[in-house]
C-alpha atoms as a PDB file:
ATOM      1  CA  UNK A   1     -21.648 129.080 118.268  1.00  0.00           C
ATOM      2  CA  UNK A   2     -19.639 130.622 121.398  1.00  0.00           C
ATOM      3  CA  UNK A   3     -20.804 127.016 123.333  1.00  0.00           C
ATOM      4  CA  UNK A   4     -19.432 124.898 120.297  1.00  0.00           C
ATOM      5  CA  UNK A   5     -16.090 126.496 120.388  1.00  0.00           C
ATOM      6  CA  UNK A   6     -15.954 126.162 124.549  1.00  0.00           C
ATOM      7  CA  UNK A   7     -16.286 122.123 123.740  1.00  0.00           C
ATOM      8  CA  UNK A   8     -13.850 122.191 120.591  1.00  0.00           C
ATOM      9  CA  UNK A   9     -11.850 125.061 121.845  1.00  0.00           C
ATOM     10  CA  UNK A  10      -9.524 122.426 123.889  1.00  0.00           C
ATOM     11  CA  UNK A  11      -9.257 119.608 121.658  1.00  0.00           C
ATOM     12  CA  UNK A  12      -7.665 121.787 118.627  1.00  0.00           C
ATOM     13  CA  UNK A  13      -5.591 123.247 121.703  1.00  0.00           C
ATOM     14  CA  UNK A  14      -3.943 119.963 122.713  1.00  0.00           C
ATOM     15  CA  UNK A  15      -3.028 119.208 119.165  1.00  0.00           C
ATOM     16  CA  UNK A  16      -1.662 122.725 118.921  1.00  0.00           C
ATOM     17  CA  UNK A  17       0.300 122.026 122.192  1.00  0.00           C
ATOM     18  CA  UNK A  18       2.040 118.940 120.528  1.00  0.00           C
ATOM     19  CA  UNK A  19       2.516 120.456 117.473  1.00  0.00           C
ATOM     20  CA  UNK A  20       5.019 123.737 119.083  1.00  0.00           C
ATOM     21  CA  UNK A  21       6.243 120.651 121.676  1.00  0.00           C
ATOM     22  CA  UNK A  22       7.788 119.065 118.694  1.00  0.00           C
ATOM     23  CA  UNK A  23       8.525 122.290 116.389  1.00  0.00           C
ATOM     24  CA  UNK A  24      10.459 123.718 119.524  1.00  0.00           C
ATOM     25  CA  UNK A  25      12.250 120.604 120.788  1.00  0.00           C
ATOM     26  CA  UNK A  26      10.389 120.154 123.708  1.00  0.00           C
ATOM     27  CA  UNK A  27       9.772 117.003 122.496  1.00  0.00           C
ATOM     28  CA  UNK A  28      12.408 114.934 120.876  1.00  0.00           C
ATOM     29  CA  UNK A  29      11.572 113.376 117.102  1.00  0.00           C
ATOM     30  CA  UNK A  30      12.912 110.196 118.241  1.00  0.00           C
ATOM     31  CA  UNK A  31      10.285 110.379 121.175  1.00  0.00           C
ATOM     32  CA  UNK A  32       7.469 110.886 119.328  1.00  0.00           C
ATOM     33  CA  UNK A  33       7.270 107.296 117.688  1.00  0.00           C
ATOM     34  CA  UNK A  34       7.128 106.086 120.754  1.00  0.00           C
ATOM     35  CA  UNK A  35       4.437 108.380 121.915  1.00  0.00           C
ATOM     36  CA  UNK A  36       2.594 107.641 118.836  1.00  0.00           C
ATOM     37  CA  UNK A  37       2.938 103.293 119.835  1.00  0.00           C
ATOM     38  CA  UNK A  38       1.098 103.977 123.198  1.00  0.00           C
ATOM     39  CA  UNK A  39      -1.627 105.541 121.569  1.00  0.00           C
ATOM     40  CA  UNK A  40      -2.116 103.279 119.001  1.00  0.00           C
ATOM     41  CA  UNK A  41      -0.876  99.944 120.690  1.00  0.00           C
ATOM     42  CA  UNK A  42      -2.226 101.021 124.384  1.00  0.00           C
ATOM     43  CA  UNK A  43      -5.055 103.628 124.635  1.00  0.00           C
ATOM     44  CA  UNK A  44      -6.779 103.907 121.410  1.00  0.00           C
ATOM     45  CA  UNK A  45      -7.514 100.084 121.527  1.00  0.00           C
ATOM     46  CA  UNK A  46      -8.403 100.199 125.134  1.00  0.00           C
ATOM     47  CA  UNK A  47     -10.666 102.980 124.554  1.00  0.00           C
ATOM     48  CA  UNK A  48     -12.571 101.307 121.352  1.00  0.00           C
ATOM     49  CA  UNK A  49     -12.478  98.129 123.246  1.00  0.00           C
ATOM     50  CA  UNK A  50     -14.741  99.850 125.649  1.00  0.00           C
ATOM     51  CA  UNK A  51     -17.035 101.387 123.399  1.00  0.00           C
ATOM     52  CA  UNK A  52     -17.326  98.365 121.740  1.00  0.00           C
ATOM     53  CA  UNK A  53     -18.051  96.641 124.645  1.00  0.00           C
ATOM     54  CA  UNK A  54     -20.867  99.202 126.383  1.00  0.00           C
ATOM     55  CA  UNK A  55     -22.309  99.731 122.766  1.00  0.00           C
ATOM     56  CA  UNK A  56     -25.510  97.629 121.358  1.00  0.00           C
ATOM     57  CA  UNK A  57     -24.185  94.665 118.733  1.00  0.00           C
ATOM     58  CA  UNK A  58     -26.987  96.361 116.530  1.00  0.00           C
ATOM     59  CA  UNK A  59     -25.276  99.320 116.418  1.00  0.00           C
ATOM     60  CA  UNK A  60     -21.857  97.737 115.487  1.00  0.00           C
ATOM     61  CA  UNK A  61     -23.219  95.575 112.878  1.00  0.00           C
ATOM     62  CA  UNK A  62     -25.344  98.891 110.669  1.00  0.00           C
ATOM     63  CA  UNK A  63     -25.218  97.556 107.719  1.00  0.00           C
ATOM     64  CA  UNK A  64     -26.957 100.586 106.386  1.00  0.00           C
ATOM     65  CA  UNK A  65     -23.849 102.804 107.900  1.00  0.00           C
ATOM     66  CA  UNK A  66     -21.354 100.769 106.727  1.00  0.00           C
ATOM     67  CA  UNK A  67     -22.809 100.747 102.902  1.00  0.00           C
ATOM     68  CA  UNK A  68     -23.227 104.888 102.488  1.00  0.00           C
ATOM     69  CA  UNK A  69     -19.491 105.127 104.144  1.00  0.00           C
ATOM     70  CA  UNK A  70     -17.780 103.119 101.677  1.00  0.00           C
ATOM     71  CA  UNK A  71     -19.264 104.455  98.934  1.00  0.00           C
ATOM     72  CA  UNK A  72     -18.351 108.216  99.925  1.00  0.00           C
ATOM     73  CA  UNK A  73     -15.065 106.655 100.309  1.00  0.00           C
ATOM     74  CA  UNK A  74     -14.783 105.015  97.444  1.00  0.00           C
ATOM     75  CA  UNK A  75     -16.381 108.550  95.773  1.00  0.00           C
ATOM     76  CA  UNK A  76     -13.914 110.735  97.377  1.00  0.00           C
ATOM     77  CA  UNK A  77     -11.009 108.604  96.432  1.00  0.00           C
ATOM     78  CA  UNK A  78     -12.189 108.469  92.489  1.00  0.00           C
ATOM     79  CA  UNK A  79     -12.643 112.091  92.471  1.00  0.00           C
ATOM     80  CA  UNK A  80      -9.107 113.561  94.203  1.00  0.00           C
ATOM     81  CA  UNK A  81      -6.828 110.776  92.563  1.00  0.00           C
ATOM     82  CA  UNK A  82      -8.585 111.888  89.001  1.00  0.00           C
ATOM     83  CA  UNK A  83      -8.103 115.729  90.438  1.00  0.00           C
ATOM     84  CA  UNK A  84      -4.763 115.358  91.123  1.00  0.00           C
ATOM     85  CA  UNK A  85      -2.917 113.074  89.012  1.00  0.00           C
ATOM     86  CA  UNK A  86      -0.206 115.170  86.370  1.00  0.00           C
ATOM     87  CA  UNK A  87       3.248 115.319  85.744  1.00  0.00           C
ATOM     88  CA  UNK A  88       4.825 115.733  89.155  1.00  0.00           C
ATOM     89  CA  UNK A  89       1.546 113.988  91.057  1.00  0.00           C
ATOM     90  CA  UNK A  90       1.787 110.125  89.660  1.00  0.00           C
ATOM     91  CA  UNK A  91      -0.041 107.552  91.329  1.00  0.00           C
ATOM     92  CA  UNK A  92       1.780 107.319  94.691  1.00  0.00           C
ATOM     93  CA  UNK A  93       1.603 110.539  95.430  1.00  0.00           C
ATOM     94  CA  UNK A  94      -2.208 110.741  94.364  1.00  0.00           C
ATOM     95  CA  UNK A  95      -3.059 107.737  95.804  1.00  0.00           C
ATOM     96  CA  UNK A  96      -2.116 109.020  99.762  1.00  0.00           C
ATOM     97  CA  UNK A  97      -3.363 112.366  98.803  1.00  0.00           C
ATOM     98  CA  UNK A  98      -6.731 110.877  97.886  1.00  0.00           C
ATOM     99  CA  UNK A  99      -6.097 108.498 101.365  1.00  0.00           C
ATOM    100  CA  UNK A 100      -6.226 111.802 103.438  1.00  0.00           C
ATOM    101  CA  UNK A 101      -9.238 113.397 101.495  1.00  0.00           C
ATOM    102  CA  UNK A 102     -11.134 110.381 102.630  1.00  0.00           C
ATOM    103  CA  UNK A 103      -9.484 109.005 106.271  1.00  0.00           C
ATOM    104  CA  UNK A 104     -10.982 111.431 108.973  1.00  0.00           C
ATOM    105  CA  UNK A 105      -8.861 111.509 112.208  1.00  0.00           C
ATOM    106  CA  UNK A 106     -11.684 109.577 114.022  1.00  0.00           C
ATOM    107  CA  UNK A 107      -9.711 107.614 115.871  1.00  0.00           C
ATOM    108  CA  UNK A 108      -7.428 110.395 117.575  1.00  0.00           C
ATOM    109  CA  UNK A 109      -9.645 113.229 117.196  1.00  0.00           C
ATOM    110  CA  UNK A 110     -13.324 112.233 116.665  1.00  0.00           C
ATOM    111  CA  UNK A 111     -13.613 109.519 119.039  1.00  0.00           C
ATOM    112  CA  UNK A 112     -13.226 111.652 122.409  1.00  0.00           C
ATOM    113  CA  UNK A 113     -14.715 114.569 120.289  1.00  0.00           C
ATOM    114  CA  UNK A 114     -17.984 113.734 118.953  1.00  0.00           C
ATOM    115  CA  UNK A 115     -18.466 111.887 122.523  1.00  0.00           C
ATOM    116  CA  UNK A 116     -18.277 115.291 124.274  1.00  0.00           C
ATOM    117  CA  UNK A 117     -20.795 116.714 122.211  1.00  0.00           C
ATOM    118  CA  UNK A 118     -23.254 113.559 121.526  1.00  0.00           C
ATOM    119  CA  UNK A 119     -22.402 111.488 124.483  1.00  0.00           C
ATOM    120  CA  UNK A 120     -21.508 108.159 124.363  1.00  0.00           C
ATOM    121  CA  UNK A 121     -24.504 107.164 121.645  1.00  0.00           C
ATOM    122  CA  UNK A 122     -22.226 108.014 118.998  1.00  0.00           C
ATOM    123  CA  UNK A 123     -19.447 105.485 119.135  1.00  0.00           C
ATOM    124  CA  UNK A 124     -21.655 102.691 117.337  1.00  0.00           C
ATOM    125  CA  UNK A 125     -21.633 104.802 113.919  1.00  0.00           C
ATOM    126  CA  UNK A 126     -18.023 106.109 114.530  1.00  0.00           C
ATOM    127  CA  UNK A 127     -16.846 102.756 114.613  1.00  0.00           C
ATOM    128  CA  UNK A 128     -18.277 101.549 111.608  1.00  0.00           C
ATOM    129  CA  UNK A 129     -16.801 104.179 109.733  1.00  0.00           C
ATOM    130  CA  UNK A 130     -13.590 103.199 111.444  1.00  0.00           C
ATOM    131  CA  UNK A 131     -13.827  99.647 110.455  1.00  0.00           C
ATOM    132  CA  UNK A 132     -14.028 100.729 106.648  1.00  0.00           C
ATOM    133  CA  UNK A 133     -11.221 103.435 106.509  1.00  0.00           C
ATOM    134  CA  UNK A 134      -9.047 101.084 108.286  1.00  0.00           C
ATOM    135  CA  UNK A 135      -9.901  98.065 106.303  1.00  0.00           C
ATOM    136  CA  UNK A 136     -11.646  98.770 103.031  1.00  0.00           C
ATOM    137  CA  UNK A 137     -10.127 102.787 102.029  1.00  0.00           C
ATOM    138  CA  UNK A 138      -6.448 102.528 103.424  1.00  0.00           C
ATOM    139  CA  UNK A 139      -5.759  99.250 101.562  1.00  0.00           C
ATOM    140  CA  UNK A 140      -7.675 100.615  98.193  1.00  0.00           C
ATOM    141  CA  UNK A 141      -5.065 103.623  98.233  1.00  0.00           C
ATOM    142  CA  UNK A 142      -2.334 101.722  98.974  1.00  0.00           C
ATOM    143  CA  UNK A 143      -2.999  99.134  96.243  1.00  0.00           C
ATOM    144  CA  UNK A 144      -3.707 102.383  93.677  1.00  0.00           C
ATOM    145  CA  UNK A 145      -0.388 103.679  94.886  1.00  0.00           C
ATOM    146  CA  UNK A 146       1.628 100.603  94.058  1.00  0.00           C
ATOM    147  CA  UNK A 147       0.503 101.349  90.317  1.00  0.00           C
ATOM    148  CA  UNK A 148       3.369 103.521  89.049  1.00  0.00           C
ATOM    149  CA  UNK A 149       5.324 100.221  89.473  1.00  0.00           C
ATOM    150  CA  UNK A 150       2.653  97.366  88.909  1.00  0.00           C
ATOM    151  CA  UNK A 151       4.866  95.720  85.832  1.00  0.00           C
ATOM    152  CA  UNK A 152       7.454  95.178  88.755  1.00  0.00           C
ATOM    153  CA  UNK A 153       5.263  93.407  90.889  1.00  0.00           C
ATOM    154  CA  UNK A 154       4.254  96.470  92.885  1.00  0.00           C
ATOM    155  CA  UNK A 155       0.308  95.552  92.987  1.00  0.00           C
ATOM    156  CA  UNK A 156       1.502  92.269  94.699  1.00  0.00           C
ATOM    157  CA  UNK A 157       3.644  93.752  97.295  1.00  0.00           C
ATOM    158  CA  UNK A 158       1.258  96.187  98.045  1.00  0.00           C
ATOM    159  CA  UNK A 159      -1.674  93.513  98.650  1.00  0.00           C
ATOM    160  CA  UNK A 160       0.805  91.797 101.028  1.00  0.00           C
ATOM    161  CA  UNK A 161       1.709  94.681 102.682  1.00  0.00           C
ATOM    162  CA  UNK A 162      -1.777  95.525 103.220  1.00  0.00           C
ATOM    163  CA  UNK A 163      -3.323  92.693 104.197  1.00  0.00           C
ATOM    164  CA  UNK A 164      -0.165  92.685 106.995  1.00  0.00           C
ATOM    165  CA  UNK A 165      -0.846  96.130 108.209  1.00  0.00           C
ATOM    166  CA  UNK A 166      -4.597  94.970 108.877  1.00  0.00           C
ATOM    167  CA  UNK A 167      -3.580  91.610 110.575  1.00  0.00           C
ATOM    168  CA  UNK A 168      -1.008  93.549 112.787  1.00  0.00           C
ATOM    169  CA  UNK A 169      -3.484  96.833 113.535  1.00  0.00           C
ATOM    170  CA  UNK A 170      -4.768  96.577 116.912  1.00  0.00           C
ATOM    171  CA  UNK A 171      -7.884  98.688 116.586  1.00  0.00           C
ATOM    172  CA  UNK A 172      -9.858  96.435 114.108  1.00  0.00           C
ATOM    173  CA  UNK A 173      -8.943  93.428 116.374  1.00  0.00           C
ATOM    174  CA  UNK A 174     -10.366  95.929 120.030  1.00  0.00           C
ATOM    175  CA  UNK A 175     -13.006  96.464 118.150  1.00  0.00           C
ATOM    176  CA  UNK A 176     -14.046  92.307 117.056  1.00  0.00           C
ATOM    177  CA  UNK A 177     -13.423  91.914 121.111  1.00  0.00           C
ATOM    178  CA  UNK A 178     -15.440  94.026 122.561  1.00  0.00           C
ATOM    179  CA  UNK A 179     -17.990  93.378 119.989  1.00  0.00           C
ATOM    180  CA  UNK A 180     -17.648  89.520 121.396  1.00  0.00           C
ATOM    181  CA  UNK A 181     -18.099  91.381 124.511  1.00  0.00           C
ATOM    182  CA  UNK A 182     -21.370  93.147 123.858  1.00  0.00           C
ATOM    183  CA  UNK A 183     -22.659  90.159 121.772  1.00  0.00           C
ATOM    184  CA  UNK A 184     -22.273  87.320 124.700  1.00  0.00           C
ATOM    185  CA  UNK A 185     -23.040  90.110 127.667  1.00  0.00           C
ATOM    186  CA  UNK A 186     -19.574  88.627 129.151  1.00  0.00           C
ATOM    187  CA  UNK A 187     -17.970  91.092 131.996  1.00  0.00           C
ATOM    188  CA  UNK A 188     -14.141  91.511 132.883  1.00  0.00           C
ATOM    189  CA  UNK A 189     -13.128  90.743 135.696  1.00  0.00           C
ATOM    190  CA  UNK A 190     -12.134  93.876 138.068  1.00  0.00           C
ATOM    191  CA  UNK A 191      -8.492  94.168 138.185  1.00  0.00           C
ATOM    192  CA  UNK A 192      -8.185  93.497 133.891  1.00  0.00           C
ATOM    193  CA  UNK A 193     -11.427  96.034 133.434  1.00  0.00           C
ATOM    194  CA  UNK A 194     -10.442  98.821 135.751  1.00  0.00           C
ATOM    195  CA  UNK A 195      -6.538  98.611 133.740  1.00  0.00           C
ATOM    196  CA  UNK A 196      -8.473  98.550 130.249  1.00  0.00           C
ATOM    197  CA  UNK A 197     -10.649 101.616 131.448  1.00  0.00           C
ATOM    198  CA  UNK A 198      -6.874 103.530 132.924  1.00  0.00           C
ATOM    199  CA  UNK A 199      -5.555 102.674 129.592  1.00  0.00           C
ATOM    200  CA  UNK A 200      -8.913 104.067 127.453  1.00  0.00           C
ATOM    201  CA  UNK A 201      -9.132 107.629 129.649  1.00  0.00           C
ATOM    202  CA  UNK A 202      -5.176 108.242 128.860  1.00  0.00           C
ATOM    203  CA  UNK A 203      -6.256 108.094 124.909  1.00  0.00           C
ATOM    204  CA  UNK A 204      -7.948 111.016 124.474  1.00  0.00           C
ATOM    205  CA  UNK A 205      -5.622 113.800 125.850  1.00  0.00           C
ATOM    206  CA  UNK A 206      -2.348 111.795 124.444  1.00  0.00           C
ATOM    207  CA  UNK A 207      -3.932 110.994 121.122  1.00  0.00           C
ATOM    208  CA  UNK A 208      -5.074 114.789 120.039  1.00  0.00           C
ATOM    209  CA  UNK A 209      -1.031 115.798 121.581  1.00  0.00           C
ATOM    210  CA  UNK A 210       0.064 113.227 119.471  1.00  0.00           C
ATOM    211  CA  UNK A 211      -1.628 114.258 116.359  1.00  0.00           C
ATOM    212  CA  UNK A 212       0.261 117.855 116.727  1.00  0.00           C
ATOM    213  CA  UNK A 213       3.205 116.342 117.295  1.00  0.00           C
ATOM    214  CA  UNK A 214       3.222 114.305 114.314  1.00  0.00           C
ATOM    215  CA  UNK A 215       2.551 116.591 111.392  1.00  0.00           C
ATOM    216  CA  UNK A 216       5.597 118.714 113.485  1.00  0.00           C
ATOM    217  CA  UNK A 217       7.350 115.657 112.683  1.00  0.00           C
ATOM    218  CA  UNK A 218       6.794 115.354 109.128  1.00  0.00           C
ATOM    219  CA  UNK A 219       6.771 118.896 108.373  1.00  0.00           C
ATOM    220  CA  UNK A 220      10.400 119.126 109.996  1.00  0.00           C
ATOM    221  CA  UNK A 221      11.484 115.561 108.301  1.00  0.00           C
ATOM    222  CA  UNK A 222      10.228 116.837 104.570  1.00  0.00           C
ATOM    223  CA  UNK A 223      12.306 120.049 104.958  1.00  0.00           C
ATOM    224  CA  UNK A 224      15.278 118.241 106.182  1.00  0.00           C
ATOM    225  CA  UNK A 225      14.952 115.963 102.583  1.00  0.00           C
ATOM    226  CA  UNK A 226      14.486 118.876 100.801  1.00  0.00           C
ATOM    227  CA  UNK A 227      10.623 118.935 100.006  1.00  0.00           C
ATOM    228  CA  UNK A 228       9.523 121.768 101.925  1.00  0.00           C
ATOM    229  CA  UNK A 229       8.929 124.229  98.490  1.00  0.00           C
ATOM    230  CA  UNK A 230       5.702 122.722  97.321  1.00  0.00           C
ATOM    231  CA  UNK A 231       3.142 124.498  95.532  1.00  0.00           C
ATOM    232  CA  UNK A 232       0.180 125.679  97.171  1.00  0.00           C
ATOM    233  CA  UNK A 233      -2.160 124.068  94.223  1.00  0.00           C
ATOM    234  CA  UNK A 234      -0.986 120.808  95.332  1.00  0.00           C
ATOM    235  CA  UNK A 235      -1.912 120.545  98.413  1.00  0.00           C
ATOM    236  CA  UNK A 236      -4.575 122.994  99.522  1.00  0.00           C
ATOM    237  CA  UNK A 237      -7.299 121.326  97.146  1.00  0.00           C
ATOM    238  CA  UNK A 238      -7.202 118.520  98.877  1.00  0.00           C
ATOM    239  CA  UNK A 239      -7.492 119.989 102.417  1.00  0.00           C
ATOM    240  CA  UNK A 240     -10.567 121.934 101.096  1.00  0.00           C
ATOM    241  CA  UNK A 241     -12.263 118.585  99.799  1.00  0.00           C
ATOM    242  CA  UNK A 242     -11.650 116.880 103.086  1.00  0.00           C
ATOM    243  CA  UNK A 243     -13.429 119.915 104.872  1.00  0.00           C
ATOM    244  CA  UNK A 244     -16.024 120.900 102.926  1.00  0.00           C
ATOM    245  CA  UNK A 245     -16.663 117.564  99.931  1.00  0.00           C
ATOM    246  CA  UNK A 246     -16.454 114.843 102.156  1.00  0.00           C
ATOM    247  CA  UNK A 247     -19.262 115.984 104.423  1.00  0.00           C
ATOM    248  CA  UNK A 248     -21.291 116.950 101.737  1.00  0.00           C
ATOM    249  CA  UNK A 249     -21.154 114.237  99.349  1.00  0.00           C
ATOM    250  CA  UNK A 250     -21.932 112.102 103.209  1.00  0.00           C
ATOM    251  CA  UNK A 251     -24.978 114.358 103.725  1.00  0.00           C
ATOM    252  CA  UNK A 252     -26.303 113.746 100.261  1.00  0.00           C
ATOM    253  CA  UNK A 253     -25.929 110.046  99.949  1.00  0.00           C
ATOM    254  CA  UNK A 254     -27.072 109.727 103.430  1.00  0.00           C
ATOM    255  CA  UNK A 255     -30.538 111.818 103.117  1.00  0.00           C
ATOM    256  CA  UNK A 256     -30.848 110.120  99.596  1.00  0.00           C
ATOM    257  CA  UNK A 257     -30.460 106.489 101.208  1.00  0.00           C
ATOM    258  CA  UNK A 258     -33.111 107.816 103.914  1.00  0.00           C
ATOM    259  CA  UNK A 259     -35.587 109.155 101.448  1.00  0.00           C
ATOM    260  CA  UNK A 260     -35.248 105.486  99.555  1.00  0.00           C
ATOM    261  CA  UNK A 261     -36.199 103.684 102.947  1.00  0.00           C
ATOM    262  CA  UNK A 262     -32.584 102.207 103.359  1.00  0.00           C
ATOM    263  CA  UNK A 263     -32.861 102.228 106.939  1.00  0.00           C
ATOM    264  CA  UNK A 264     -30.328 104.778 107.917  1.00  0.00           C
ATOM    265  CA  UNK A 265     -31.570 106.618 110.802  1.00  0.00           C
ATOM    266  CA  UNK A 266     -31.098 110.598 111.018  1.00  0.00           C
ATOM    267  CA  UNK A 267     -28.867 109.902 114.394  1.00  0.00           C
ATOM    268  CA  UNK A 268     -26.293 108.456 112.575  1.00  0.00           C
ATOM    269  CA  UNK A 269     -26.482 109.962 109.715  1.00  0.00           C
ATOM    270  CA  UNK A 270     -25.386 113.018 111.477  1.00  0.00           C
ATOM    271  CA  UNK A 271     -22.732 111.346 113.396  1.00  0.00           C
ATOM    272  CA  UNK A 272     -21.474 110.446 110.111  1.00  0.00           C
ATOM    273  CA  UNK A 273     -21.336 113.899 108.285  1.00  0.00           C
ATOM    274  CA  UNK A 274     -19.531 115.050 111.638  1.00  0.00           C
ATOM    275  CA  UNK A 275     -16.813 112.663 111.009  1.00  0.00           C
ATOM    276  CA  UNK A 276     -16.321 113.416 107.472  1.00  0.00           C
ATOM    277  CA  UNK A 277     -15.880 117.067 108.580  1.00  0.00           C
ATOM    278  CA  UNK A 278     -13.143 115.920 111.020  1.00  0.00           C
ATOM    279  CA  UNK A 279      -9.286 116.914 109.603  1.00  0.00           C
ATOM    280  CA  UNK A 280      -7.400 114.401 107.769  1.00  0.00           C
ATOM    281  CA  UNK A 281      -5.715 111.578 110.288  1.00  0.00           C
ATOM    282  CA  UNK A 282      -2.735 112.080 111.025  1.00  0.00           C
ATOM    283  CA  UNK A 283      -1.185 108.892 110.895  1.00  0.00           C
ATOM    284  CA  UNK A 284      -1.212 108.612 107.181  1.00  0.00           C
ATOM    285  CA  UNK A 285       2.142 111.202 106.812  1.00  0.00           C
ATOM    286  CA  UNK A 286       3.793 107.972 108.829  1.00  0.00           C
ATOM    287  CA  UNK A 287       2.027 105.573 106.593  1.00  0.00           C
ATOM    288  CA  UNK A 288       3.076 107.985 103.296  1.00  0.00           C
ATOM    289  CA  UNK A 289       6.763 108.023 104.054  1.00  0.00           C
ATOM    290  CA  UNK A 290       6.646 104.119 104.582  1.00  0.00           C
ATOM    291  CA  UNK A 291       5.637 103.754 100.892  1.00  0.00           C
ATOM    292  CA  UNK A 292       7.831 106.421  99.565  1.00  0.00           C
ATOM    293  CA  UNK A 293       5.608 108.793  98.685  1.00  0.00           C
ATOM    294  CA  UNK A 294       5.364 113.290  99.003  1.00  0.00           C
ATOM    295  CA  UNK A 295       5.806 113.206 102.657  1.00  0.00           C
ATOM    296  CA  UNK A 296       5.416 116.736 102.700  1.00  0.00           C
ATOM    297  CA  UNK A 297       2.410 117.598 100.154  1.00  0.00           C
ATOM    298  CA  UNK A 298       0.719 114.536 102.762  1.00  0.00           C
ATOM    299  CA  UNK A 299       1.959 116.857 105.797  1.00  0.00           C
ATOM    300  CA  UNK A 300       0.820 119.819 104.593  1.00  0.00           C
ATOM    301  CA  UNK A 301      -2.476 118.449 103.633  1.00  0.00           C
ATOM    302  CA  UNK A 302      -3.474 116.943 107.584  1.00  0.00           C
ATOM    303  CA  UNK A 303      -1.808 120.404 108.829  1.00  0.00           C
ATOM    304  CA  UNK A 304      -3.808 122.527 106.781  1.00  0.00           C
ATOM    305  CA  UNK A 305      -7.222 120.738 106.918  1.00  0.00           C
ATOM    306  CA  UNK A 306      -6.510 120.534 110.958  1.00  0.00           C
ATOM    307  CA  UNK A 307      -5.727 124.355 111.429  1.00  0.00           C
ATOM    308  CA  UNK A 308      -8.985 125.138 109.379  1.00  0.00           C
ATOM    309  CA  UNK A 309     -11.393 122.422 111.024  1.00  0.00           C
ATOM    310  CA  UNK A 310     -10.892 124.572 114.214  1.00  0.00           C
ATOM    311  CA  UNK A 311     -13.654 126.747 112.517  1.00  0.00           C
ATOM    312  CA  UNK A 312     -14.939 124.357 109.668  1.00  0.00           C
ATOM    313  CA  UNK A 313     -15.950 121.526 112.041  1.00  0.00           C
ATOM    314  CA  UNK A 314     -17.251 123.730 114.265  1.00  0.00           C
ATOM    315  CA  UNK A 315     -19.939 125.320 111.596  1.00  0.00           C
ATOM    316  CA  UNK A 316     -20.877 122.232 110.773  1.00  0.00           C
ATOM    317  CA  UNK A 317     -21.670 121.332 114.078  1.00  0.00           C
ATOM    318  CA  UNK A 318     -23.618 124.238 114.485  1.00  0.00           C
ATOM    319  CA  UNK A 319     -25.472 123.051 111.346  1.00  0.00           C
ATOM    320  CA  UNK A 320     -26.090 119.438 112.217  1.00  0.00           C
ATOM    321  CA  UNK A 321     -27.032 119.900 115.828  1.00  0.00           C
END
């Protein structure tokens, strides 16, 4: 256990470095939008770009993967919207709680994590699972949230809005290139591959300060507009079934798909239940003030589920591996 904490030990500690950066004004508010742009516009797709590119086109294309993902996700989604849907919760604020029940923080956090301790194997499975939060569970919850105001055309706003956030994403299109990549066996030339690869080795350090910075940001944002008493039952739940359910309900549908003969190979079916035990990602409080929903409850549901994977994710590593 000691050897697991020495390789997640400094990933939890660069989030927790961002996080007192922004909560003690080392790091402007207004700078950390911009912070969060490079990672997402810059590193992140550099650095899935060249996973995508040095991975297999087998490995992108597991259809098997792909299949026991979106169903957790469409499981985990049911289950937390149904859990958490009464008088003060309506269906935006469900809807983007039940988005961070079921949207690990892969892409900041898992990525460069599960890498450290797998090696480099992993990233085919991790970006499947990226490709269907990103496409398939973020627009489902955003669709569900619109439905407090579907008689005033909120369903069709929300399917345009959608569909636009998917277009304009950069990660789903790094990952279709260096698929191409893989598939054809084409090679960069020097000077654009040795930029790509600058670009991909500043994401991992700058995404995981990122992600503290953020939730800093929408913690101190929801108390500034007055949402910072929320009650502990609505909230924590949700933390505890990102933690604990997701990888669970993963592990069972996985080993059951195995025992049927689905094709799903132990590998990354472990890969998998890592990822569900990953935190909430962080970049759904930015996504969650966007549509107007419980900044805060969202806020308090990545910061809690991130404090507590420090130990969580870490047990379940020692379980899985």
């Amino acid at each position: 256990m000691l050897q697991i904490f020495s390789v997640t030990f400094p990933f939890f500690a660069l989030v927790l470095c961002g996080y007192v950066a922004a909560r003690r004004s080392i790091l402007p508010l207004e700078a950390i939008a911009g912070l969060n742009g490079f990672v997402l516009f810059f590193a992140l797709p550099c650095m899935l770009f060249r996973f995508g590119a040095t991975t297999p086109i087998t490995q992108l294309l597991d259809v098997n993967v792909f299949l026991v993902w979106t169903l957790c996700a469409l499981l985990m989604v049911s289950f937390t919207i149904a859990i958490s849907l009464n008088q003060r919760i309506r269906w935006n604020d469900a809807a983007f709680g039940a988005l961070v029940a079921a949207f690990p923080n892969t892409g900041f956090m898992g990525v460069p994590l599960l890498v450290t301790l797998l090696g480099v194997q992993v990233a085919g499975p991790m970006i499947v699972t990226i490709v269907v939060d990103m496409l398939f569970t973020t627009s489902l919850c955003i669709a569900l949230s619109r439905l407090d105001s579907a008689g005033t055309h909120g369903m069709a706003v929300a399917a345009k809005n959608a569909t636009k956030s998917i277009l304009f994403n950069p990660m789903p299109w790094a990952i279709l290139l260096g698929g191409m990549v893989s598939y054809f066996g084409l090679e960069l030339p020097s000077p654009f591959a040795k930029t790509i690869w600058l670009l991909a080795d500043a994401a991992s350090p700058t995404a995981l300060f990122t992600i503290g910075s953020v939730m800093a940001r929408s913690q101190l944002l929801a108390v500034r507009h007055g949402h910072d008493q929320i009650a502990l039952g609505d909230y924590l739940p949700v933390a505890i079934f990102k933690l604990l359910l997701h990888p669970c309900l993963v592990l069972l549908l996985g080993s059951s798909a195995m025992h049927l003969g689905l094709g799903l190979d132990k590998s990354s079916l472990v890969v998998m239940v890592l990822v569900a035990a990953l935190p909430s990602a962080s970049n759904v409080a930015m996504l969650a003030e966007r549509y107007g929903a419980d900044n805060g409850r969202i806020a308090r549901i990545i910061l809690s589920s991130t404090a507590a994977a420090f130990l969580s994710f870490s047990a379940v590593v020692a379980l899985m591996i």
